[in-house]
N, C-alpha and C. Protein backbone atom coordinates (compact mmCIF):
# COMPACT_ATOMS: atom_id res chain seq x y z
N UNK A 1 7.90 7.03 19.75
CA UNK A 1 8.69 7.02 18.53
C UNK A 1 7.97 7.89 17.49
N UNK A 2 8.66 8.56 16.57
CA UNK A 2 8.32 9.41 15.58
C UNK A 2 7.98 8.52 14.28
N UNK A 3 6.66 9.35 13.66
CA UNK A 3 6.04 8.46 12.70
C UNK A 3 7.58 8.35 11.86
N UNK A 4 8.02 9.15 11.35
CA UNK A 4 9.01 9.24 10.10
C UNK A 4 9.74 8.08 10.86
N UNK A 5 10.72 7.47 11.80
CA UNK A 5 10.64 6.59 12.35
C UNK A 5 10.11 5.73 12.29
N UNK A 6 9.14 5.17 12.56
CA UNK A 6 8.25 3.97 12.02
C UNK A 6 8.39 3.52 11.41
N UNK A 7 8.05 5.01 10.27
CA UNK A 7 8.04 4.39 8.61
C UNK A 7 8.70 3.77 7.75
N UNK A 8 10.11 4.69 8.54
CA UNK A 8 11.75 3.78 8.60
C UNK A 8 11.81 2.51 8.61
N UNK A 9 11.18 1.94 9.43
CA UNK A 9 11.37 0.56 9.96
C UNK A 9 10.36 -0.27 9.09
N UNK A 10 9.61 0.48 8.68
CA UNK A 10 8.58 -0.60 7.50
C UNK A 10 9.61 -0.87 6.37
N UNK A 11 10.00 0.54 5.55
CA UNK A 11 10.54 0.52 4.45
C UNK A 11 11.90 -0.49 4.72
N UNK A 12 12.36 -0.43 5.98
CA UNK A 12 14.11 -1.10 6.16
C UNK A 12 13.45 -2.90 6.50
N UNK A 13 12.02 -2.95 5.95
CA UNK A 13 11.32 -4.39 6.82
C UNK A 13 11.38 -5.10 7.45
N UNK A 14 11.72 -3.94 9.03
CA UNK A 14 12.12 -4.51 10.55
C UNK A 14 10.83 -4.58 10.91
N UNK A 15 10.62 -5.87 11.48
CA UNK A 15 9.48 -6.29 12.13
C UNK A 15 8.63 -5.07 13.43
N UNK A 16 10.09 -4.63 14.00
CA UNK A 16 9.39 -3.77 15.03
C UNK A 16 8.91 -2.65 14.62
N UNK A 17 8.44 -2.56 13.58
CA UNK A 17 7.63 -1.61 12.95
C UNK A 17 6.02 -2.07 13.47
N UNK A 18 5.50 -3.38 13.37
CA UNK A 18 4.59 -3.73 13.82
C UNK A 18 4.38 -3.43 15.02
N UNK A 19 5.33 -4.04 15.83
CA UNK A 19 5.51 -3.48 17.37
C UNK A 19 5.07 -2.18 18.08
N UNK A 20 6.25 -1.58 17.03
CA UNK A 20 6.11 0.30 17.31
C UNK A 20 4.59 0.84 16.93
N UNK A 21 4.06 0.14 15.87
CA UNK A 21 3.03 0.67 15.15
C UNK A 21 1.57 0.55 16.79
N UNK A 22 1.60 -0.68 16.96
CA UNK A 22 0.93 -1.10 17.54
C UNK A 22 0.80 -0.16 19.03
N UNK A 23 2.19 0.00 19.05
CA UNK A 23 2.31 0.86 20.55
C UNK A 23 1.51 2.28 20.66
N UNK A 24 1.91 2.16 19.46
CA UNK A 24 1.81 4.11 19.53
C UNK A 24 0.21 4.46 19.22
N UNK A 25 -0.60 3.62 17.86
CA UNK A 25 -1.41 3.42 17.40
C UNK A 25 -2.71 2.65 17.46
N UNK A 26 -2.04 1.43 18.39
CA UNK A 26 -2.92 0.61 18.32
C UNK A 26 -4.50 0.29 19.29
N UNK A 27 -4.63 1.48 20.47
CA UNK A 27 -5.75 2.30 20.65
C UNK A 27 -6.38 2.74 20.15
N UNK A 28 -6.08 3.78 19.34
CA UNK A 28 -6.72 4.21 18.23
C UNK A 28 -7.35 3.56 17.35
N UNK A 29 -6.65 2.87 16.89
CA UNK A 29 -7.41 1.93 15.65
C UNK A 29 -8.45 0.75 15.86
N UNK A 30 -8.19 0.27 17.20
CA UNK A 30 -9.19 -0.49 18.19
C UNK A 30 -10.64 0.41 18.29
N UNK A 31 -10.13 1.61 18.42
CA UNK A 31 -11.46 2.62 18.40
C UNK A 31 -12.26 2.72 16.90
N UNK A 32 -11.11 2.85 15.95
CA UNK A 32 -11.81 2.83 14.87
C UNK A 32 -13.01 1.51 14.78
N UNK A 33 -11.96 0.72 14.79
CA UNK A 33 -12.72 -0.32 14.83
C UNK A 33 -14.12 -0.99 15.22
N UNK A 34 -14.08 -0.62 16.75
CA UNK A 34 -15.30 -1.09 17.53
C UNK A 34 -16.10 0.02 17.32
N UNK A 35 -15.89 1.05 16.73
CA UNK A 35 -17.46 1.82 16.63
C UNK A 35 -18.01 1.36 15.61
N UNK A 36 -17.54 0.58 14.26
CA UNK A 36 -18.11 0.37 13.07
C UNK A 36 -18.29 -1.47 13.61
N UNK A 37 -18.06 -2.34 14.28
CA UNK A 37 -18.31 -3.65 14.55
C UNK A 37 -18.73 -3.36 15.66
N UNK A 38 -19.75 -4.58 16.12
CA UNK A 38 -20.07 -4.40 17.27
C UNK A 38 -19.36 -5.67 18.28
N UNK A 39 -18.55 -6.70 17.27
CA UNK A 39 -17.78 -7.57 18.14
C UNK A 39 -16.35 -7.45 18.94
N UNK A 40 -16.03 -7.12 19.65
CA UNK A 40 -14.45 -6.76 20.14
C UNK A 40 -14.09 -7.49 19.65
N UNK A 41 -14.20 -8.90 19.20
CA UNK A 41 -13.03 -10.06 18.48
C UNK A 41 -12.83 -9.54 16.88
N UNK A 42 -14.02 -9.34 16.35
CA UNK A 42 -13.92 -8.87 14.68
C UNK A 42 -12.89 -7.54 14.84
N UNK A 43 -13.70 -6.60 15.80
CA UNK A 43 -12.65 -5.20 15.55
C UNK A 43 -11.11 -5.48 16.14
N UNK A 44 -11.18 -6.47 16.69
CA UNK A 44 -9.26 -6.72 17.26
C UNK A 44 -8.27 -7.32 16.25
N UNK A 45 -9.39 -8.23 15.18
CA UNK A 45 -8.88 -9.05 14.73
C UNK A 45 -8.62 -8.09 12.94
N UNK A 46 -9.60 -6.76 12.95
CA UNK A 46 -9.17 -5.62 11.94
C UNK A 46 -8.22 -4.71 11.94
N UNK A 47 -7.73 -5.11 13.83
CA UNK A 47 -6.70 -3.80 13.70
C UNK A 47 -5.53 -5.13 13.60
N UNK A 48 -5.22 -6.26 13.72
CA UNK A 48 -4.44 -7.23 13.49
C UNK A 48 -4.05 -7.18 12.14
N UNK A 49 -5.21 -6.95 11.98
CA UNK A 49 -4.88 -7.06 9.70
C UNK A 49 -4.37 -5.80 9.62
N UNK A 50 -4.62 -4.77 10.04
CA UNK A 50 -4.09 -3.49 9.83
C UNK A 50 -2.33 -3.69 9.70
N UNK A 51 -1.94 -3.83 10.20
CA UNK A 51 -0.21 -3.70 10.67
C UNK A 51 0.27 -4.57 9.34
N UNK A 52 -0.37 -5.68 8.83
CA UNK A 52 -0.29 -6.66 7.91
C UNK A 52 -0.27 -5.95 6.55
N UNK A 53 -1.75 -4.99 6.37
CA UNK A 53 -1.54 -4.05 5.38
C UNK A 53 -0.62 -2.96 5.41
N UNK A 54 -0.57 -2.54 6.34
CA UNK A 54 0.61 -1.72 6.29
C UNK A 54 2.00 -2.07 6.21
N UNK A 55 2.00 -3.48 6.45
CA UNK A 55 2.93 -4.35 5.93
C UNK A 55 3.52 -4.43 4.55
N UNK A 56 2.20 -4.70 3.72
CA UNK A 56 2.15 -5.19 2.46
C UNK A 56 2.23 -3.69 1.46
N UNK A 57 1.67 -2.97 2.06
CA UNK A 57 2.10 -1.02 1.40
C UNK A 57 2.80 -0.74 1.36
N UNK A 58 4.06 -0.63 2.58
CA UNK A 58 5.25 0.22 2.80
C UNK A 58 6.48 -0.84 2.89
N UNK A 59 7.19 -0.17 1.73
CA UNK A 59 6.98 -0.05 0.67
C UNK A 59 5.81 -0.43 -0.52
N UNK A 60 5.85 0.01 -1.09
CA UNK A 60 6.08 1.57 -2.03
C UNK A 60 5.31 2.79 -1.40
N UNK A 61 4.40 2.40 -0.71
CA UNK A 61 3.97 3.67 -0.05
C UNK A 61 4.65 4.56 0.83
N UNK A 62 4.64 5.69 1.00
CA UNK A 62 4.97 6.71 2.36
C UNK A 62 4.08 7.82 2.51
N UNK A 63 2.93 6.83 3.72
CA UNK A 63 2.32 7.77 4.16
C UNK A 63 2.63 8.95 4.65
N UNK A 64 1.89 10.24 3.88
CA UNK A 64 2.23 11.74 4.60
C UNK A 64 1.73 11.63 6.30
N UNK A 65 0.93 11.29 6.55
CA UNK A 65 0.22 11.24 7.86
C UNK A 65 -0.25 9.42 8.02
N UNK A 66 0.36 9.55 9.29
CA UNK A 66 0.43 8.07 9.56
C UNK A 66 -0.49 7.61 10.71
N UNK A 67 -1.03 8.32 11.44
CA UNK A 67 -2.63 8.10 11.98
C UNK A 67 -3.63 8.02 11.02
N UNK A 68 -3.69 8.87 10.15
CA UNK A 68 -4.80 8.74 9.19
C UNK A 68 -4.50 7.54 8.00
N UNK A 69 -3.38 7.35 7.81
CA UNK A 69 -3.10 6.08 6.96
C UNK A 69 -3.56 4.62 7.72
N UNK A 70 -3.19 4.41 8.92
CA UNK A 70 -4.18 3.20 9.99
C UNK A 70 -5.38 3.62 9.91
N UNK A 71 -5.94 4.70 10.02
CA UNK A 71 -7.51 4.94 10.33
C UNK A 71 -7.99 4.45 9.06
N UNK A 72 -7.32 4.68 8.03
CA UNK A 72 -7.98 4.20 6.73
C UNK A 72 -8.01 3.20 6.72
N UNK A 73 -6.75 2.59 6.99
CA UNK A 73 -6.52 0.92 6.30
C UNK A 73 -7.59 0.29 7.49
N UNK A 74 -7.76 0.37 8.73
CA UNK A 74 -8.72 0.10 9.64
C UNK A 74 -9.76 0.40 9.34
N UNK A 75 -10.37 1.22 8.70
CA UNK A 75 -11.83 1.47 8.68
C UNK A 75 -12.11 0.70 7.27
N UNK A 76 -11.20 0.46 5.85
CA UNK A 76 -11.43 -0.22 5.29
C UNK A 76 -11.72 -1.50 5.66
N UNK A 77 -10.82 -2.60 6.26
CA UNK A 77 -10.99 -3.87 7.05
C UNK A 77 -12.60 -4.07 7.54
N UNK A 78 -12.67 -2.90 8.71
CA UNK A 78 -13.89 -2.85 9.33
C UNK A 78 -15.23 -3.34 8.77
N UNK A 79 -15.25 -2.07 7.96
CA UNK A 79 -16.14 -2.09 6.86
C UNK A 79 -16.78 -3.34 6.00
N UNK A 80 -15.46 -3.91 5.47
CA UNK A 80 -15.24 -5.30 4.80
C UNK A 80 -15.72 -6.51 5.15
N UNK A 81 -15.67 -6.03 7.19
CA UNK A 81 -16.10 -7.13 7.77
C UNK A 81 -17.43 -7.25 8.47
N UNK A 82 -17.44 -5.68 8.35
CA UNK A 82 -19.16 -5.30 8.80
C UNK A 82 -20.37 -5.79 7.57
N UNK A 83 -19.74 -5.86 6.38
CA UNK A 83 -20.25 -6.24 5.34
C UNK A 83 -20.85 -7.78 5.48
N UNK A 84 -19.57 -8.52 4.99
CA UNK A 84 -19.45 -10.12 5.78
C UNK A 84 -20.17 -10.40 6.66
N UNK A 85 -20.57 -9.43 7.95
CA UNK A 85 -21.00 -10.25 8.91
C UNK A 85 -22.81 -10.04 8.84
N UNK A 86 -22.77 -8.46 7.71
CA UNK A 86 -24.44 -8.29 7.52
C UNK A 86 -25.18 -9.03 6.39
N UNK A 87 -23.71 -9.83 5.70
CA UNK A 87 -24.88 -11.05 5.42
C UNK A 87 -24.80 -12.64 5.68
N UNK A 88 -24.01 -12.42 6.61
CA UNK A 88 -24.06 -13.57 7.76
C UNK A 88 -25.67 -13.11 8.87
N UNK A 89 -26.08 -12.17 8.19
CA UNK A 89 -27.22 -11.61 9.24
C UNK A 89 -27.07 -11.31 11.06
N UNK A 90 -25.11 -10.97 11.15
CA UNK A 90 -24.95 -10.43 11.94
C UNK A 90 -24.66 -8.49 11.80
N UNK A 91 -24.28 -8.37 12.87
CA UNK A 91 -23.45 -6.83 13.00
C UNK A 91 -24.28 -5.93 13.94
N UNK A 92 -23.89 -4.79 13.62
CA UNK A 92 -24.13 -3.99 14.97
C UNK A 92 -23.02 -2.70 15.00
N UNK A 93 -22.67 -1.74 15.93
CA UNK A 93 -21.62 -1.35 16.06
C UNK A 93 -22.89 0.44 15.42
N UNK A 94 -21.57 1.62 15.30
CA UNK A 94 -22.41 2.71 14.71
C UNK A 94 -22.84 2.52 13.28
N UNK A 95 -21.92 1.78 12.60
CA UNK A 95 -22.01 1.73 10.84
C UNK A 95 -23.57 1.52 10.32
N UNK A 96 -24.14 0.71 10.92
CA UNK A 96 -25.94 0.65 10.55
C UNK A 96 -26.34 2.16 10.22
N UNK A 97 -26.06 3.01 11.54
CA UNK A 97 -26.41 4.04 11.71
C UNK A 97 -25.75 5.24 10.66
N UNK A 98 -24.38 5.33 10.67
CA UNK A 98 -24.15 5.95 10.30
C UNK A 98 -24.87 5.90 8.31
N UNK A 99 -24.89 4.82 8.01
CA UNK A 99 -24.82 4.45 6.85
C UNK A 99 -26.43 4.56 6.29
N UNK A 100 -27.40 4.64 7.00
CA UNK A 100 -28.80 5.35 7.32
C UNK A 100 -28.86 6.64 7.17
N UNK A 101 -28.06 7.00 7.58
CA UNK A 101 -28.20 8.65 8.01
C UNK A 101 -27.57 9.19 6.37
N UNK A 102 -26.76 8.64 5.63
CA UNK A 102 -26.47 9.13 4.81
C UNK A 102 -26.88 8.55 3.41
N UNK A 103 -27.51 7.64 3.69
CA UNK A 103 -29.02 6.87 2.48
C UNK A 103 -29.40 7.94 2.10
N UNK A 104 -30.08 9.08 2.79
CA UNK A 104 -30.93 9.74 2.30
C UNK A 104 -30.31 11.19 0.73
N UNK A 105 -28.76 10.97 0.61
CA UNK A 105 -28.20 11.70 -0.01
C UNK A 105 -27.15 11.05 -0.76
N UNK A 106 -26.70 9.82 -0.05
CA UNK A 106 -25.57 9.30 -1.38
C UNK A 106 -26.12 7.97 -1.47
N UNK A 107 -26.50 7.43 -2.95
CA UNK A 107 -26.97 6.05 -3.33
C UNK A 107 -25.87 5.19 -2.81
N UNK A 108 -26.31 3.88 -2.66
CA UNK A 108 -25.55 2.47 -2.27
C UNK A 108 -24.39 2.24 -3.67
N UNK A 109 -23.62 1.67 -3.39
CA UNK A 109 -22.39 1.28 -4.41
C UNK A 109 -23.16 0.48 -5.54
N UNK A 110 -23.94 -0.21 -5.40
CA UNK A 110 -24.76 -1.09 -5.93
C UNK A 110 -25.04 -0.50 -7.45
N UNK A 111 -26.02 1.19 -6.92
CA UNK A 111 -26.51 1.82 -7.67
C UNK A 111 -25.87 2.57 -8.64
N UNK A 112 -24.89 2.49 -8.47
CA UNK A 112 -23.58 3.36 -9.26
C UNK A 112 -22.56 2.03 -10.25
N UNK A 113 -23.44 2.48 -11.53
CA UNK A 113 -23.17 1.48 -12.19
C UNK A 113 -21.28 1.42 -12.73
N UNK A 114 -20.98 2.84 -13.27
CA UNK A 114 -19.65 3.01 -13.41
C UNK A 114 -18.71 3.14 -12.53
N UNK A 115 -17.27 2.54 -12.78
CA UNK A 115 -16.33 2.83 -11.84
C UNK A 115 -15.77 4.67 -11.94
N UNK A 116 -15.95 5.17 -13.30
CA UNK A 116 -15.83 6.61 -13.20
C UNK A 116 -16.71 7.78 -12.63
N UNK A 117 -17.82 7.18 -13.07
CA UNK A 117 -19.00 7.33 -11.91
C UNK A 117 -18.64 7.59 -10.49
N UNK A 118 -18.40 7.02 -9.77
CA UNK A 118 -17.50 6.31 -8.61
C UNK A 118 -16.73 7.45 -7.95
N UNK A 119 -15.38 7.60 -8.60
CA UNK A 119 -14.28 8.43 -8.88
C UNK A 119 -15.36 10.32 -8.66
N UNK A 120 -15.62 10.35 -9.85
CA UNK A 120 -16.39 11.22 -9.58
C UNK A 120 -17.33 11.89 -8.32
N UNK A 121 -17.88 10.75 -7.94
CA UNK A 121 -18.73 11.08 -6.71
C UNK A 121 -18.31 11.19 -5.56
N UNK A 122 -17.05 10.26 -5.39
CA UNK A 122 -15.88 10.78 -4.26
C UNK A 122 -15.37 12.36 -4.38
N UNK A 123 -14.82 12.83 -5.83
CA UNK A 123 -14.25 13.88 -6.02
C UNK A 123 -15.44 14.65 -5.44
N UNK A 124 -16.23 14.50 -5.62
CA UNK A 124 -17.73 15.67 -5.47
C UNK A 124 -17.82 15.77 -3.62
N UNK A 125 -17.61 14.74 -3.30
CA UNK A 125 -17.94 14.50 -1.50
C UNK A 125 -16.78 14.96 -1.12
N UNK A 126 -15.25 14.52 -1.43
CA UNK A 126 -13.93 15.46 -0.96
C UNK A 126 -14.08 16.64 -1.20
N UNK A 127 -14.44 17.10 -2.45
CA UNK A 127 -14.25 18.74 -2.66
C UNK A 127 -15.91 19.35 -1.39
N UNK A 128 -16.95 18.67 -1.28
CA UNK A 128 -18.09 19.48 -0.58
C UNK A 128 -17.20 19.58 1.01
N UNK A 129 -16.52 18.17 1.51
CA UNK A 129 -16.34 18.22 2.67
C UNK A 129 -15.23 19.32 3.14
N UNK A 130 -14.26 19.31 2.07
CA UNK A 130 -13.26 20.36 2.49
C UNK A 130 -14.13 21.51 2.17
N UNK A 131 -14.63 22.33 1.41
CA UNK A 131 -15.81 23.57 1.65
C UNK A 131 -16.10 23.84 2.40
N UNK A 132 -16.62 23.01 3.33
CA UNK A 132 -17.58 23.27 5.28
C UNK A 132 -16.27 23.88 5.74
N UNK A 133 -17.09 24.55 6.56
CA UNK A 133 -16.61 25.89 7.42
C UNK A 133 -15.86 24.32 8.83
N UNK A 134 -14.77 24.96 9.13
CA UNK A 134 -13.79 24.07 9.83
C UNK A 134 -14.80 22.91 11.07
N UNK A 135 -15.33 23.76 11.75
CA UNK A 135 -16.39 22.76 12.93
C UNK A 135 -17.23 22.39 12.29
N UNK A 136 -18.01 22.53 11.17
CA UNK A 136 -19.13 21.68 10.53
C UNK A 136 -18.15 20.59 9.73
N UNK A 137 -16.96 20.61 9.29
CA UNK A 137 -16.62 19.78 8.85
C UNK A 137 -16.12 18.78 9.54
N UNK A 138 -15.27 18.98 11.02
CA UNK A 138 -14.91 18.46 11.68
C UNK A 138 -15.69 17.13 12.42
N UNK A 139 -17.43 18.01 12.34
CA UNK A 139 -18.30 17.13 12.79
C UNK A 139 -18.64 16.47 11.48
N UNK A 140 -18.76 16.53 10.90
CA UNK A 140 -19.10 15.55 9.83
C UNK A 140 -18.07 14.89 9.09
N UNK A 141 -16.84 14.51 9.30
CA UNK A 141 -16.12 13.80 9.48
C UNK A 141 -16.10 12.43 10.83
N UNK A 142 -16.16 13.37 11.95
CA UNK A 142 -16.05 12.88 13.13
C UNK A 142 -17.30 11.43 13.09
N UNK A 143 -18.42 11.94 12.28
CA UNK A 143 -19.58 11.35 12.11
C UNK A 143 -19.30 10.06 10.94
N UNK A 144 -19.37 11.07 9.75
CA UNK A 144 -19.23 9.53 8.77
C UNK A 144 -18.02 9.43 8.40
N UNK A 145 -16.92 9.53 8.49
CA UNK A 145 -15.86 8.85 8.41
C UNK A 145 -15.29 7.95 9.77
N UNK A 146 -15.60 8.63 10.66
CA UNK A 146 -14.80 7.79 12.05
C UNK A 146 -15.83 7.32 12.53
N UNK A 147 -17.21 7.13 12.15
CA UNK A 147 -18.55 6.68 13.35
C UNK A 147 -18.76 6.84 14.26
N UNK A 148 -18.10 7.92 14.83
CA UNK A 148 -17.99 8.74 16.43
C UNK A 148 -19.49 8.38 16.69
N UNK A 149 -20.27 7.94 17.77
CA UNK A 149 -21.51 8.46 18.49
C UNK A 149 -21.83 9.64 18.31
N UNK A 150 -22.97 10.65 17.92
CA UNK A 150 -22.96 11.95 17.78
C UNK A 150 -22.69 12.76 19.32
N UNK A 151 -23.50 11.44 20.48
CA UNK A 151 -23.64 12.34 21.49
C UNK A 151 -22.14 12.04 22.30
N UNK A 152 -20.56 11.65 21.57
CA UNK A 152 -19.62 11.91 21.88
C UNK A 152 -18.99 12.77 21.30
N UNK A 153 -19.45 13.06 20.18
CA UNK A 153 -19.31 14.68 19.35
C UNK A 153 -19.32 15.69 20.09
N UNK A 154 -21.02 15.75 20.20
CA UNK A 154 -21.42 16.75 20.95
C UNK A 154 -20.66 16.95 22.43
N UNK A 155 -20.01 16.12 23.29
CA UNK A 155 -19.17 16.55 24.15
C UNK A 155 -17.71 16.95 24.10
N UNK A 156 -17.27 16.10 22.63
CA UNK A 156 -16.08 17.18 22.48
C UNK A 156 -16.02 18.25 22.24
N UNK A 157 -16.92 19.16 21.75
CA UNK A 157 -16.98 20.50 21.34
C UNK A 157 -18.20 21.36 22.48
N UNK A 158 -18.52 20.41 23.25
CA UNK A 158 -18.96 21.39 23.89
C UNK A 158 -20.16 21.69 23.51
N UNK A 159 -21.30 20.77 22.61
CA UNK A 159 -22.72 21.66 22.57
C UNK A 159 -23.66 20.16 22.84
N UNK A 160 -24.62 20.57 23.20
CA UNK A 160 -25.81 19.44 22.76
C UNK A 160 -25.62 18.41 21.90
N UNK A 161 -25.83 17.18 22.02
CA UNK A 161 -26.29 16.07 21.15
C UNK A 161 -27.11 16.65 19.85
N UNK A 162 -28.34 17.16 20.64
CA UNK A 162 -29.54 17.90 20.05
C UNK A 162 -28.82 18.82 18.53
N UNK A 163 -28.10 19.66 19.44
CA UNK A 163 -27.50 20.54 18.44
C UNK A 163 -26.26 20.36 17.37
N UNK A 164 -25.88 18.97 18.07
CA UNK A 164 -24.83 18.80 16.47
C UNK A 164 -25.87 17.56 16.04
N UNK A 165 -26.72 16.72 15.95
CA UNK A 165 -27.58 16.71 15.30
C UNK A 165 -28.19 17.02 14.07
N UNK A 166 -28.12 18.54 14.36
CA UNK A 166 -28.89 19.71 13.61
C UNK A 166 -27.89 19.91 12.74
N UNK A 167 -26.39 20.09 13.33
CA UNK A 167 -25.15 20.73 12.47
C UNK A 167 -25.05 19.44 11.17
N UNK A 168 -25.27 18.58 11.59
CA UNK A 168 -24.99 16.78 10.77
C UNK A 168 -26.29 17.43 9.71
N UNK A 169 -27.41 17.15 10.52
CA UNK A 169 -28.83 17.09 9.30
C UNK A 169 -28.43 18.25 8.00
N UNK A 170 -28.10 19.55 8.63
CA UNK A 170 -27.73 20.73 7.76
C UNK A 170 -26.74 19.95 6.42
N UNK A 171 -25.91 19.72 7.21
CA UNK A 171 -24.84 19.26 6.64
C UNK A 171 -24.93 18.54 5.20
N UNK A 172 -25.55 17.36 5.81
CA UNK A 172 -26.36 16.35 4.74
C UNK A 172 -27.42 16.90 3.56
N UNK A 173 -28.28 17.91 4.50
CA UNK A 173 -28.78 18.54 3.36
C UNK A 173 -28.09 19.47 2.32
N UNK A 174 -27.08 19.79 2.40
CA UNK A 174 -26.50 20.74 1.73
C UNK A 174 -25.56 19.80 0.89
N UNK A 175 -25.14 18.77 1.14
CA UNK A 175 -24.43 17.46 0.36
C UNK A 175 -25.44 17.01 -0.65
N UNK A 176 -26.94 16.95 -0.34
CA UNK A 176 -28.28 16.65 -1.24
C UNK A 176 -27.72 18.06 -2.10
N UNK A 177 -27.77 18.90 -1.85
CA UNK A 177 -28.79 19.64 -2.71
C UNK A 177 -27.48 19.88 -3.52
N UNK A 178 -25.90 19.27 -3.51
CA UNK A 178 -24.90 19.83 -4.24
C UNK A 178 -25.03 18.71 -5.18
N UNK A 179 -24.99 17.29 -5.02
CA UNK A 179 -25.35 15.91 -5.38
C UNK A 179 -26.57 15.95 -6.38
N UNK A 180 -27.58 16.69 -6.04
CA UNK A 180 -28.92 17.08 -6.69
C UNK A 180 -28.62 17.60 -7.99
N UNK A 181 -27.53 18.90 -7.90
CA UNK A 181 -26.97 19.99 -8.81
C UNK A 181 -26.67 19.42 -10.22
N UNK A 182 -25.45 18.50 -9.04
CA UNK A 182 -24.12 17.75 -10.22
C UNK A 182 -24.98 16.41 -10.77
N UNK A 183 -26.15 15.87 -10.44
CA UNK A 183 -26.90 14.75 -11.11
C UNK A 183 -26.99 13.74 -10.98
N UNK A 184 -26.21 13.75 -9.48
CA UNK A 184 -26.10 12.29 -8.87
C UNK A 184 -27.61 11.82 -8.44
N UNK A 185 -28.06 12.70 -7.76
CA UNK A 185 -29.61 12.30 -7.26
C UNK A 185 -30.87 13.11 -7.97
């Protein structure tokens, strides 16, 4: 079924929108999921809430792109629950990792006292990420937005672990030193 379809069926609030959603999508978002949790029940039970939020959005929303609208609302959940469970002094999954790897250039939410603040520092990370040259961005998306494994990166494109690694570290450093500029760090 065609997303515009789908979307149909949210806005007309036919249940088999969940259905459809699930069919078409709901692999995917299982993936989102279990790379940022390390429990299959937590990440099953985020893409469950997913369909719910997308429930509770559409209307008034209409997502332009409707894979990336689940990937969001899923990786938000995730997140939420990877949180929850790290101070339940559980978790696991890539998010430790990923969220390490990028300590070294964007402060914790904690530290960012304003909500415009905030706003800002997103605008600064959207505008650096769209800048990267198409495959450095791709991988660094692939990395901290979706928590891909690097060394499943590195086999979609075809190079070394080793070497997108290197493409990520670059990456990050060049996010420092723009972050550095604008006065975040």
């Amino acid at each position: 079924m065609e997303d515009c379809a789908i979307i149909a069926l949210y806005w007309a609030r036919d249940e088999a929108a969940i259905a459809r959603s699930q069919e078409k999508y709901g692999g995917y978002c299982r993936t989102v999921a279990g790379r940022l949790l390390a429990n299959p029940q937590d990440a099953e039970e985020c893409v469950s809430d997913t369909w719910l939020a997308a429930w509770g959005s559409m209307p008034p929303h209409r997502p332009q792109a409707l894979r990336m609208f689940f990937a969001k609302l899923t990786r938000r959940l995730a997140f939420n629950r990877f949180k929850a469970n790290t101070a339940e002094k559980r978790g696991g999954g890539q998010l430790p990792l990923v969220l390490e790897e990028l300590s070294e250039c964007v402060a914790g939410s904690e530290d960012v006292q304003q909500q415009v603040e905030d706003r800002e520092l997103g605008r600064l990370v959207r505008d650096f990420v769209h800048a990267l040259p198409q495959r450095e961005r791709d991988l660094f998306l692939r990395r901290y937005f979706f928590a891909e494994p690097v060394k499943e990166i590195a086999l979609r494109y075809g190079i070394t672990a080793n070497h997108a690694s290197v493409i990520l570290r670059r990456a990050r450093g060049k996010l420092r030193a723009e972050l550095e500029k604008e006065g975040y760090l």
